[in-house]
PDB file of N, CA and C in Angstrom:
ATOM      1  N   UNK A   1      13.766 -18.533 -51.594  1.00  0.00           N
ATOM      2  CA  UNK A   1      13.617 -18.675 -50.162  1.00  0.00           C
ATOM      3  C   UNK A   1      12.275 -19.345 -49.873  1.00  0.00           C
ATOM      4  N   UNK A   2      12.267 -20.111 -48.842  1.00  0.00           N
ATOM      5  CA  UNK A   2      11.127 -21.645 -48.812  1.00  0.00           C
ATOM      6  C   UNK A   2       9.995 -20.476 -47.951  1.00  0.00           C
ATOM      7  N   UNK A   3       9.203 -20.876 -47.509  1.00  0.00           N
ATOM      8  CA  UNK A   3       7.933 -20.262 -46.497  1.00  0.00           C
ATOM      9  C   UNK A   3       8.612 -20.314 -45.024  1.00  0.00           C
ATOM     10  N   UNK A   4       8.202 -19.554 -44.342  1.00  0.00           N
ATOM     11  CA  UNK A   4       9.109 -19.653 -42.917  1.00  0.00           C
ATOM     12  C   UNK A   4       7.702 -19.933 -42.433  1.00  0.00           C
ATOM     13  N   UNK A   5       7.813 -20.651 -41.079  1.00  0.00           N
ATOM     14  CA  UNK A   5       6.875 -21.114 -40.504  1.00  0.00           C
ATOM     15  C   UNK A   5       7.039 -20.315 -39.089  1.00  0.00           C
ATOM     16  N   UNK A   6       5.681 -19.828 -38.653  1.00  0.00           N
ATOM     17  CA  UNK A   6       5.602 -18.682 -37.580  1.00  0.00           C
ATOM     18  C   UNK A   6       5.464 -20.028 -36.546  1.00  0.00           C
ATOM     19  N   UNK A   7       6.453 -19.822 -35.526  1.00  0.00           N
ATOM     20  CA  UNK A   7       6.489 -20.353 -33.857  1.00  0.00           C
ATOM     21  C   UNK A   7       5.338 -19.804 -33.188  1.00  0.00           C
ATOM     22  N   UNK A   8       5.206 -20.700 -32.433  1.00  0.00           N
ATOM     23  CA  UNK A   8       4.427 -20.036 -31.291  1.00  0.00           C
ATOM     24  C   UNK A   8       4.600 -21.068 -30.007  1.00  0.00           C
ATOM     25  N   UNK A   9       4.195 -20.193 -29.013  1.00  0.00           N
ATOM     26  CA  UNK A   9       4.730 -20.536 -27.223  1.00  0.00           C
ATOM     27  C   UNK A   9       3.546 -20.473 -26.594  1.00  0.00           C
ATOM     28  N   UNK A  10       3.008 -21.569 -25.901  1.00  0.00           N
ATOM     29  CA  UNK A  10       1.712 -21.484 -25.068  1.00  0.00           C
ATOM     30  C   UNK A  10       2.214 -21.089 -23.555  1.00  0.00           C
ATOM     31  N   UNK A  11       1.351 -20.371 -22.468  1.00  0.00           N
ATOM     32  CA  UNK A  11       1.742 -20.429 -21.004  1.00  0.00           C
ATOM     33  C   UNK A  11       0.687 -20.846 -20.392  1.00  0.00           C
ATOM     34  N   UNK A  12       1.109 -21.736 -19.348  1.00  0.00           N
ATOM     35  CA  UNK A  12       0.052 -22.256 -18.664  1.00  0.00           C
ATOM     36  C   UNK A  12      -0.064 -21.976 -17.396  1.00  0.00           C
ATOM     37  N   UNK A  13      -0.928 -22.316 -16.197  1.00  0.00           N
ATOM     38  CA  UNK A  13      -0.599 -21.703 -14.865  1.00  0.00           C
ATOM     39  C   UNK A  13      -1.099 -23.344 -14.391  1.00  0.00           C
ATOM     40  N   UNK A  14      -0.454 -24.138 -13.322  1.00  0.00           N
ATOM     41  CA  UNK A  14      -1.570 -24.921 -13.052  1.00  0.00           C
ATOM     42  C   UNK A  14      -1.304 -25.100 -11.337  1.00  0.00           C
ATOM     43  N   UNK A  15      -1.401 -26.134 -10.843  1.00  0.00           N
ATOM     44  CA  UNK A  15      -1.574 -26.009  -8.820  1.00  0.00           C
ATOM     45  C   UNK A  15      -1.522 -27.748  -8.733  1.00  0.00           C
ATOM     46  N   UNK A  16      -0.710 -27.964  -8.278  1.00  0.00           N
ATOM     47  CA  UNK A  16      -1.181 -29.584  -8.015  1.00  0.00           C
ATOM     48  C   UNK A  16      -1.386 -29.694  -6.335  1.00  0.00           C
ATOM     49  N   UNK A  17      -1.006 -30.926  -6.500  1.00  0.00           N
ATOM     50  CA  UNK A  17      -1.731 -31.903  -4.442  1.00  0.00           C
ATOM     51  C   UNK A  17      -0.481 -31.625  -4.191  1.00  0.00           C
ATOM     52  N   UNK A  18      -0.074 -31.776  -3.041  1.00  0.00           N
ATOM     53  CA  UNK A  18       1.038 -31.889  -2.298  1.00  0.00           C
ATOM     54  C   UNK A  18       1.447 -33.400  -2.029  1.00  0.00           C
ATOM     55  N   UNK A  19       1.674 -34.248  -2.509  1.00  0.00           N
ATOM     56  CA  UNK A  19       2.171 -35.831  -2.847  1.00  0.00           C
ATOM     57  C   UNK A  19       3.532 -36.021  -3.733  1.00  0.00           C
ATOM     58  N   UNK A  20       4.589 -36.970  -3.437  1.00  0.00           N
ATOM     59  CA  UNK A  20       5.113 -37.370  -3.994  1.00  0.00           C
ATOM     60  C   UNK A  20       5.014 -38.091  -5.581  1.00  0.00           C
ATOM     61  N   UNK A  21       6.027 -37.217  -6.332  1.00  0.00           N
ATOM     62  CA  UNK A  21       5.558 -37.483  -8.205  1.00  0.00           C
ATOM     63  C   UNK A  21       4.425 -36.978  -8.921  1.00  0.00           C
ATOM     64  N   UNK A  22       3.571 -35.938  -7.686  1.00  0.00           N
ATOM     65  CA  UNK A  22       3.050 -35.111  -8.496  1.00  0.00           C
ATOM     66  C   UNK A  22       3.022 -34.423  -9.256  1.00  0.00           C
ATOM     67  N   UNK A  23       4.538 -33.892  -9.301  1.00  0.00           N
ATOM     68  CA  UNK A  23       5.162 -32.750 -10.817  1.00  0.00           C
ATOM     69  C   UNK A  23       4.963 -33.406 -11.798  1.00  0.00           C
ATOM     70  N   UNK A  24       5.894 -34.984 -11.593  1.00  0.00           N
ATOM     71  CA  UNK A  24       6.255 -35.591 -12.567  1.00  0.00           C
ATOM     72  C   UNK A  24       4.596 -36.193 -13.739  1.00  0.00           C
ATOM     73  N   UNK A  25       4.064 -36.347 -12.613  1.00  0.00           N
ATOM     74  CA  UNK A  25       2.585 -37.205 -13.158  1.00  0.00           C
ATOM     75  C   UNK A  25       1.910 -36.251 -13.947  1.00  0.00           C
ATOM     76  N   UNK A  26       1.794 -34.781 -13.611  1.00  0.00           N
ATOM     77  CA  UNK A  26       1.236 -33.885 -14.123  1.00  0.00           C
ATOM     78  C   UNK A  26       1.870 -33.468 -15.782  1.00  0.00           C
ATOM     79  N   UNK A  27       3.386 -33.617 -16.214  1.00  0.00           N
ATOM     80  CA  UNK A  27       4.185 -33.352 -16.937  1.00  0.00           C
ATOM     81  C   UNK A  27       3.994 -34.661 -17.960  1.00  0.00           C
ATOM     82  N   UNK A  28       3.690 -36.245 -17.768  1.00  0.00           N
ATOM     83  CA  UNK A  28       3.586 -36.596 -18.687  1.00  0.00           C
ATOM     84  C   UNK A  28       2.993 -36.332 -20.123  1.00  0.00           C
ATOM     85  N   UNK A  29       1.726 -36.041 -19.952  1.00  0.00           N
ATOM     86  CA  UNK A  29       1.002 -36.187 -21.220  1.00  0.00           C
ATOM     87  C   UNK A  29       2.114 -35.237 -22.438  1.00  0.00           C
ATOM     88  N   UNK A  30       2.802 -34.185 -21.714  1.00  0.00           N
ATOM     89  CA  UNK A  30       3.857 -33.220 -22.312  1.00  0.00           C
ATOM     90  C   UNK A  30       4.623 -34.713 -23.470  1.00  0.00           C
ATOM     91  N   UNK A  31       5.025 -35.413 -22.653  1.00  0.00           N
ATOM     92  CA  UNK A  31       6.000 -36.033 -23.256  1.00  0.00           C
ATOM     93  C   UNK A  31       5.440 -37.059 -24.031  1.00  0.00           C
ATOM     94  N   UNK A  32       4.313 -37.538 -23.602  1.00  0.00           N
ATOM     95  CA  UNK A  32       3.350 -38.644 -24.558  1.00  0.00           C
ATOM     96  C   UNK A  32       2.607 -37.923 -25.769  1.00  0.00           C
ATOM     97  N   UNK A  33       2.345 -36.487 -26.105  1.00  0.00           N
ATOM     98  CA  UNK A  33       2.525 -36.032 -27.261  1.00  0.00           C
ATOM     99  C   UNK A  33       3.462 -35.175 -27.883  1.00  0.00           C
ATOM    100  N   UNK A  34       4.644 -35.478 -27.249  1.00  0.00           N
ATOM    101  CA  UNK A  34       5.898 -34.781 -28.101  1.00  0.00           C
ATOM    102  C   UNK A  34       5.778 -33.498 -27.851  1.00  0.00           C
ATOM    103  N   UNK A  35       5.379 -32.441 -26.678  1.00  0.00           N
ATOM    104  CA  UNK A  35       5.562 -31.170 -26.936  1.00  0.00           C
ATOM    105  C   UNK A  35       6.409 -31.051 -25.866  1.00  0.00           C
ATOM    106  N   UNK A  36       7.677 -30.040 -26.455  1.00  0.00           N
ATOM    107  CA  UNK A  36       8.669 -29.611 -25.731  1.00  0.00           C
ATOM    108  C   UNK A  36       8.098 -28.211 -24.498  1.00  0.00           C
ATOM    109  N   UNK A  37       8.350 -28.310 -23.559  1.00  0.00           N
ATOM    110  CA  UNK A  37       8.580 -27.427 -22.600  1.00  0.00           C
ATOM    111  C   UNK A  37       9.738 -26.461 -22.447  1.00  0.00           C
ATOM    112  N   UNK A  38       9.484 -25.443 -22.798  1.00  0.00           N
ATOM    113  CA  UNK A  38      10.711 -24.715 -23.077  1.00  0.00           C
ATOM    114  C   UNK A  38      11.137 -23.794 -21.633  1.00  0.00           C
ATOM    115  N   UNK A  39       9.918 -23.406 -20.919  1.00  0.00           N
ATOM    116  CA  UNK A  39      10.619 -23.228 -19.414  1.00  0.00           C
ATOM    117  C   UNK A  39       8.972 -23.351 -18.097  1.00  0.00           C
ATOM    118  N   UNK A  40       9.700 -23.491 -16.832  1.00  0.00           N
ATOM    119  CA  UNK A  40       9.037 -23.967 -15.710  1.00  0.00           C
ATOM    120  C   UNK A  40       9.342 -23.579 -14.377  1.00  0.00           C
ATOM    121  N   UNK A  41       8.516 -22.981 -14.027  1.00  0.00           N
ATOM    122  CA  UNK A  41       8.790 -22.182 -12.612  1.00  0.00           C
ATOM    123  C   UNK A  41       7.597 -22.243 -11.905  1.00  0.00           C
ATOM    124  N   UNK A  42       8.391 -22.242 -10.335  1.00  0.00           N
ATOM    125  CA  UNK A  42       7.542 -22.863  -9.665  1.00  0.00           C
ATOM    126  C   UNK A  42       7.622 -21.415  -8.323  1.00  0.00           C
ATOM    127  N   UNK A  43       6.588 -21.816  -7.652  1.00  0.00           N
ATOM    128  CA  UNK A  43       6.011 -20.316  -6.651  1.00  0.00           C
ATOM    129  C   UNK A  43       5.109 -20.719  -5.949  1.00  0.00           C
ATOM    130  N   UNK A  44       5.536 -20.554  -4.620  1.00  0.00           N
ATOM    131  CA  UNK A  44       5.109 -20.805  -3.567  1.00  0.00           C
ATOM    132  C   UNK A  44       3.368 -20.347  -3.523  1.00  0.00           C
ATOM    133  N   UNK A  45       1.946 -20.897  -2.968  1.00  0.00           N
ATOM    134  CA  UNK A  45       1.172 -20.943  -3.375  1.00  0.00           C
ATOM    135  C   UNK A  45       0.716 -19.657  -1.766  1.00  0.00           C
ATOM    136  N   UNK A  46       0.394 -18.705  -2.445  1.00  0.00           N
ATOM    137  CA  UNK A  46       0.707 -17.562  -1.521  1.00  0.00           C
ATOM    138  C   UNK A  46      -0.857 -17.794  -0.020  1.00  0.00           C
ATOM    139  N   UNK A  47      -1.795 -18.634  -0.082  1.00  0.00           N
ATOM    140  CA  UNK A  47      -3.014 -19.242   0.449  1.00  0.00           C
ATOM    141  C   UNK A  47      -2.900 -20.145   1.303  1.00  0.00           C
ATOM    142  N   UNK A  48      -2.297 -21.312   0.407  1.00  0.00           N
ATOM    143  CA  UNK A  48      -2.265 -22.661   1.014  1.00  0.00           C
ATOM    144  C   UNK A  48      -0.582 -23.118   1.018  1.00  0.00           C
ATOM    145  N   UNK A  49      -0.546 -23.698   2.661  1.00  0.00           N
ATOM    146  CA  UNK A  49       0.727 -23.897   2.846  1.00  0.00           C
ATOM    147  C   UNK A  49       1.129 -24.998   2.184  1.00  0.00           C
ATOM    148  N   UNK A  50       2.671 -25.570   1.607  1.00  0.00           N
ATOM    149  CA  UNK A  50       3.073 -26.652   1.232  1.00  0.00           C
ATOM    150  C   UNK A  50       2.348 -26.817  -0.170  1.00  0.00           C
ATOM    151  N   UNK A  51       1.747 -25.877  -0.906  1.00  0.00           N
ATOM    152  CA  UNK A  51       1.199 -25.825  -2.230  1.00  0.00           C
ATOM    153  C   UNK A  51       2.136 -25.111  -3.021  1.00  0.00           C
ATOM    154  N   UNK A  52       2.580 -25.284  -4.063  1.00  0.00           N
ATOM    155  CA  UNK A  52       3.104 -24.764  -5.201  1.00  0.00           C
ATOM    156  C   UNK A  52       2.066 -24.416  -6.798  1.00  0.00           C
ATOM    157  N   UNK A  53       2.387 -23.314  -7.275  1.00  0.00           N
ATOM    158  CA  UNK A  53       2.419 -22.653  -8.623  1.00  0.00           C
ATOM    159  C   UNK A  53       2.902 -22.760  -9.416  1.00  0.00           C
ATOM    160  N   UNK A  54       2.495 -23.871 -10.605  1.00  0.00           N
ATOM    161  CA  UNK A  54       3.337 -24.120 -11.631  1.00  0.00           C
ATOM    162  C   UNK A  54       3.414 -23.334 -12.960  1.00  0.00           C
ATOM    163  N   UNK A  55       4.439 -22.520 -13.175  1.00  0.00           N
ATOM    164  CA  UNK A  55       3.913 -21.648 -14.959  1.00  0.00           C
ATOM    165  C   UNK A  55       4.683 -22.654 -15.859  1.00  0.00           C
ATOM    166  N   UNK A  56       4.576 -22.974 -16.614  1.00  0.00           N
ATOM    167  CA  UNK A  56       5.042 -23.719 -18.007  1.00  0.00           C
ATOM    168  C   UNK A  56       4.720 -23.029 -18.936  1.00  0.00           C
ATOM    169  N   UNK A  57       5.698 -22.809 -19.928  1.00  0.00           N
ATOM    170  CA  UNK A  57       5.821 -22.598 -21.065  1.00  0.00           C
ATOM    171  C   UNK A  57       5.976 -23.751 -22.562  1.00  0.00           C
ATOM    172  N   UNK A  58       5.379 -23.712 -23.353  1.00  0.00           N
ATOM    173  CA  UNK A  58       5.443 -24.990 -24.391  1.00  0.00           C
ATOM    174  C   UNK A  58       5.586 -24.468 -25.775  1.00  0.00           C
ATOM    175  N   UNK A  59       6.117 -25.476 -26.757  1.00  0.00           N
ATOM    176  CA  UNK A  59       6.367 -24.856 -27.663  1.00  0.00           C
ATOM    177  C   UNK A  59       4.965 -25.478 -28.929  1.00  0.00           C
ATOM    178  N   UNK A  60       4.112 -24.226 -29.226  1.00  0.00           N
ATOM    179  CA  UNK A  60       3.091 -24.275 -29.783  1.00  0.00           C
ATOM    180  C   UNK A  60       1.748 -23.570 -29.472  1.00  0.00           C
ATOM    181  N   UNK A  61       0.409 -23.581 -30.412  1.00  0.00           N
ATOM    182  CA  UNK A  61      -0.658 -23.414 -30.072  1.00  0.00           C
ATOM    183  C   UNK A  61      -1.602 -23.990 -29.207  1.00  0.00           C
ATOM    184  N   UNK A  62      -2.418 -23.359 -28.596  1.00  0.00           N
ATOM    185  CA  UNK A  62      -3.272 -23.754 -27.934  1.00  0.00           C
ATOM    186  C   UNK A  62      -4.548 -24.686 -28.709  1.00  0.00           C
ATOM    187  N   UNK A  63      -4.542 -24.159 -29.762  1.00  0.00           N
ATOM    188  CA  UNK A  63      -5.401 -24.748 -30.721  1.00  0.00           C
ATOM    189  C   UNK A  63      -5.369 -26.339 -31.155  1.00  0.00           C
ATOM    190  N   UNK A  64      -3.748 -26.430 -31.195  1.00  0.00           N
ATOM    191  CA  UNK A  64      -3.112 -27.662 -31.651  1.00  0.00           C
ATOM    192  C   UNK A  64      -3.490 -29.166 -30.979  1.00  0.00           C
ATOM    193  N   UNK A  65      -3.954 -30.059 -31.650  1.00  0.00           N
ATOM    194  CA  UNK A  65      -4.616 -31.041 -31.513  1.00  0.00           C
ATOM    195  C   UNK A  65      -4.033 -31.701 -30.193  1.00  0.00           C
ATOM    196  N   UNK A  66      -2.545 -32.347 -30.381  1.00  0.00           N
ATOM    197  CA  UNK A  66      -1.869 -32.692 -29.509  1.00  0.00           C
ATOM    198  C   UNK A  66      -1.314 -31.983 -28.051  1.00  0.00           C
ATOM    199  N   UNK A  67      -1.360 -30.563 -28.119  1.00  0.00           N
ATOM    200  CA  UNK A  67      -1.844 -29.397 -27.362  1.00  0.00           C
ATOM    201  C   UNK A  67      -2.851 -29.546 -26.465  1.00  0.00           C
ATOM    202  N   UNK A  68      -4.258 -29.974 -26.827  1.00  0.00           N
ATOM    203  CA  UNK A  68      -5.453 -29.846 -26.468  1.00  0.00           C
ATOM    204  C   UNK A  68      -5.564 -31.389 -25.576  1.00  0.00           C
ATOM    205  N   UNK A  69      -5.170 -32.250 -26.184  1.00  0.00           N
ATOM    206  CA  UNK A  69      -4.988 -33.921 -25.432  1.00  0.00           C
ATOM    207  C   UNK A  69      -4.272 -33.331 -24.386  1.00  0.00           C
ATOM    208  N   UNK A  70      -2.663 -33.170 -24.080  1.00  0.00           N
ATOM    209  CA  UNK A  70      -1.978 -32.808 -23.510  1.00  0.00           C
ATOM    210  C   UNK A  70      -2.750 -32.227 -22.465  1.00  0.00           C
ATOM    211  N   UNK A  71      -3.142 -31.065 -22.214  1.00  0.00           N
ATOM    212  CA  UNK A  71      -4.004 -30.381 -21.251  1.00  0.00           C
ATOM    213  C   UNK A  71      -4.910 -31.134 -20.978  1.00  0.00           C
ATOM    214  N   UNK A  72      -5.737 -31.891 -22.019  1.00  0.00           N
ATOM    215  CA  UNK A  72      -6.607 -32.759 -21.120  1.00  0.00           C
ATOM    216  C   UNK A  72      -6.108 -33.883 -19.646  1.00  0.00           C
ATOM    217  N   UNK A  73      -5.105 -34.112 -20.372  1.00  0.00           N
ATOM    218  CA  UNK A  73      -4.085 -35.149 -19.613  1.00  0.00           C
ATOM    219  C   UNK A  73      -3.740 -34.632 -18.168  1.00  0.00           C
ATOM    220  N   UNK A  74      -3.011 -32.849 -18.530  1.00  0.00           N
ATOM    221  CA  UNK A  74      -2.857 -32.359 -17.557  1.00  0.00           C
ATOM    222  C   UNK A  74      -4.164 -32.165 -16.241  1.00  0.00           C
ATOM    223  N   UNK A  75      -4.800 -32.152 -17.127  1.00  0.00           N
ATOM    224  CA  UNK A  75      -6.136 -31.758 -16.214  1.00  0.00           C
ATOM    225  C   UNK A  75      -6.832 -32.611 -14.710  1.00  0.00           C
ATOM    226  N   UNK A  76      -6.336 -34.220 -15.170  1.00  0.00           N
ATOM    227  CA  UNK A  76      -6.596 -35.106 -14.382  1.00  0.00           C
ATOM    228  C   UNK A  76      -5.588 -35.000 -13.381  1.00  0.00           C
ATOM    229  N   UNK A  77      -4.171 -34.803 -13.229  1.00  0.00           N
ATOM    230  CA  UNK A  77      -3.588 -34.604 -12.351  1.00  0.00           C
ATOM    231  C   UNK A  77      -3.041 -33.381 -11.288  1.00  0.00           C
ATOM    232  N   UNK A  78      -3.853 -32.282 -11.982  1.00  0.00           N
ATOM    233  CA  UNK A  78      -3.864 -30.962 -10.933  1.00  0.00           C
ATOM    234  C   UNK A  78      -5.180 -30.530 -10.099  1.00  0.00           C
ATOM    235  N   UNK A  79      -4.926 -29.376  -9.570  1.00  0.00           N
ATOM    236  CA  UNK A  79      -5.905 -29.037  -8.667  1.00  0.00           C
ATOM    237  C   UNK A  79      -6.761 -28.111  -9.921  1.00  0.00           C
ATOM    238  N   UNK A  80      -6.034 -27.081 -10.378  1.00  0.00           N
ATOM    239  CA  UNK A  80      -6.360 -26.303 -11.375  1.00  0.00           C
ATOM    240  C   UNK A  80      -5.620 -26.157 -12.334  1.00  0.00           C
ATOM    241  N   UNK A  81      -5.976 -25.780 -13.475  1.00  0.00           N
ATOM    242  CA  UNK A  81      -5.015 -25.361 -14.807  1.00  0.00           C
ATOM    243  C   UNK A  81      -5.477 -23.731 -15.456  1.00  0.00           C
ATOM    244  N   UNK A  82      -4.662 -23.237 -15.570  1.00  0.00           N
ATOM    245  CA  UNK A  82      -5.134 -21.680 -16.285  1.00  0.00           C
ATOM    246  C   UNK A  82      -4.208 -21.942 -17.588  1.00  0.00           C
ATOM    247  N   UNK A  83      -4.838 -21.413 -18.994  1.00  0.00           N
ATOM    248  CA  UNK A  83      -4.225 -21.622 -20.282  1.00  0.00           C
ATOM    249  C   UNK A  83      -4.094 -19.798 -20.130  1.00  0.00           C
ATOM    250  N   UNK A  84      -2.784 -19.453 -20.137  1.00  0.00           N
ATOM    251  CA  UNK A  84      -2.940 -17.666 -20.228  1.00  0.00           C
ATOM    252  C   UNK A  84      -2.502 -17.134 -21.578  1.00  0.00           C
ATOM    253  N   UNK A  85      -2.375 -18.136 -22.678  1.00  0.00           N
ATOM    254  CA  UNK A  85      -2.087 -17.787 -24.183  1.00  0.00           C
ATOM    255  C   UNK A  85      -1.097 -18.213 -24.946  1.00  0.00           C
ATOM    256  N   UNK A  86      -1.879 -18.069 -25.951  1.00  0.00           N
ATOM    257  CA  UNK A  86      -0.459 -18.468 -27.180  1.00  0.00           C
ATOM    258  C   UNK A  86       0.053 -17.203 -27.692  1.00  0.00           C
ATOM    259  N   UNK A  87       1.131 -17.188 -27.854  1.00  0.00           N
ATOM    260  CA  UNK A  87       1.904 -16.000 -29.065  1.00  0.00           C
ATOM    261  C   UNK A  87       3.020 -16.140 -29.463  1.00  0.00           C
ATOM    262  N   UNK A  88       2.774 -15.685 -30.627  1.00  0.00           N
ATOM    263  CA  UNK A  88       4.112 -16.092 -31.955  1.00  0.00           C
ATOM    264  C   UNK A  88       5.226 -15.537 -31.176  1.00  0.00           C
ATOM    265  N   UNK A  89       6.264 -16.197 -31.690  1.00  0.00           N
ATOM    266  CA  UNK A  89       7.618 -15.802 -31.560  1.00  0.00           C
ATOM    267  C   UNK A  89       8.229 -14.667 -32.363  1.00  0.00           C
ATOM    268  N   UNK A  90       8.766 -13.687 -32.199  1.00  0.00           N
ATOM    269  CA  UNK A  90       9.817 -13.150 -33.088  1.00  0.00           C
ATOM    270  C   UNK A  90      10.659 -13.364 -33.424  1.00  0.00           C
ATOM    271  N   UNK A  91      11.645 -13.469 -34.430  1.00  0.00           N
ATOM    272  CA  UNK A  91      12.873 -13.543 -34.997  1.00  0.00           C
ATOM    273  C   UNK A  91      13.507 -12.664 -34.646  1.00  0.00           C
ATOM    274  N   UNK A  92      14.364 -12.447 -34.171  1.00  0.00           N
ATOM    275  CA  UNK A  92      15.779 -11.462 -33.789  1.00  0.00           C
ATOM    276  C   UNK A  92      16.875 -11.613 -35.282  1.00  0.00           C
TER     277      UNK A  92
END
């Protein structure tokens, strides 16, 4: 039996502008280093009207090189970003 390789899932919190293709603009760098998004929910920004709460979930470390670009990426197109952790996956 080969080495199993431990998963792991980052969550993020972030806030963008209220503009058209702002989701989308914020979500590239995701796709310009290949990391899958495994889920995304959005929540009304309980302060500021017509603002939304973005949580994303990704598949990987926070540590991870292409990880770390990625968020940088993200960074230019939100208001804020919160990284709230990485943790391994379990096997069922």
């Amino acid at each position: 039996m080969g080495i199993q390789k431990e998963e792991y899932r980052t969550t993020i919190v972030f806030s963008l502008r209220d503009k058209p293709g702002a989701l989308c603009d914020a979500l590239k760098p995701f796709k310009k280093y290949n990391i899958n998004l495994t889920r995304i929910i959005s929540r009304p920004h309980t302060k500021k009207e017509w603002q939304y709460i973005f949580f994303i979930e990704i598949e990987g470390r926070e540590e991870n090189l292409r990880i770390k670009k990625a968020l940088k990426g993200l960074r230019i197109h939100t208001i804020s970003v919160y990284v709230l952790g990485s943790y391994p996956l379990k096997k069922v």
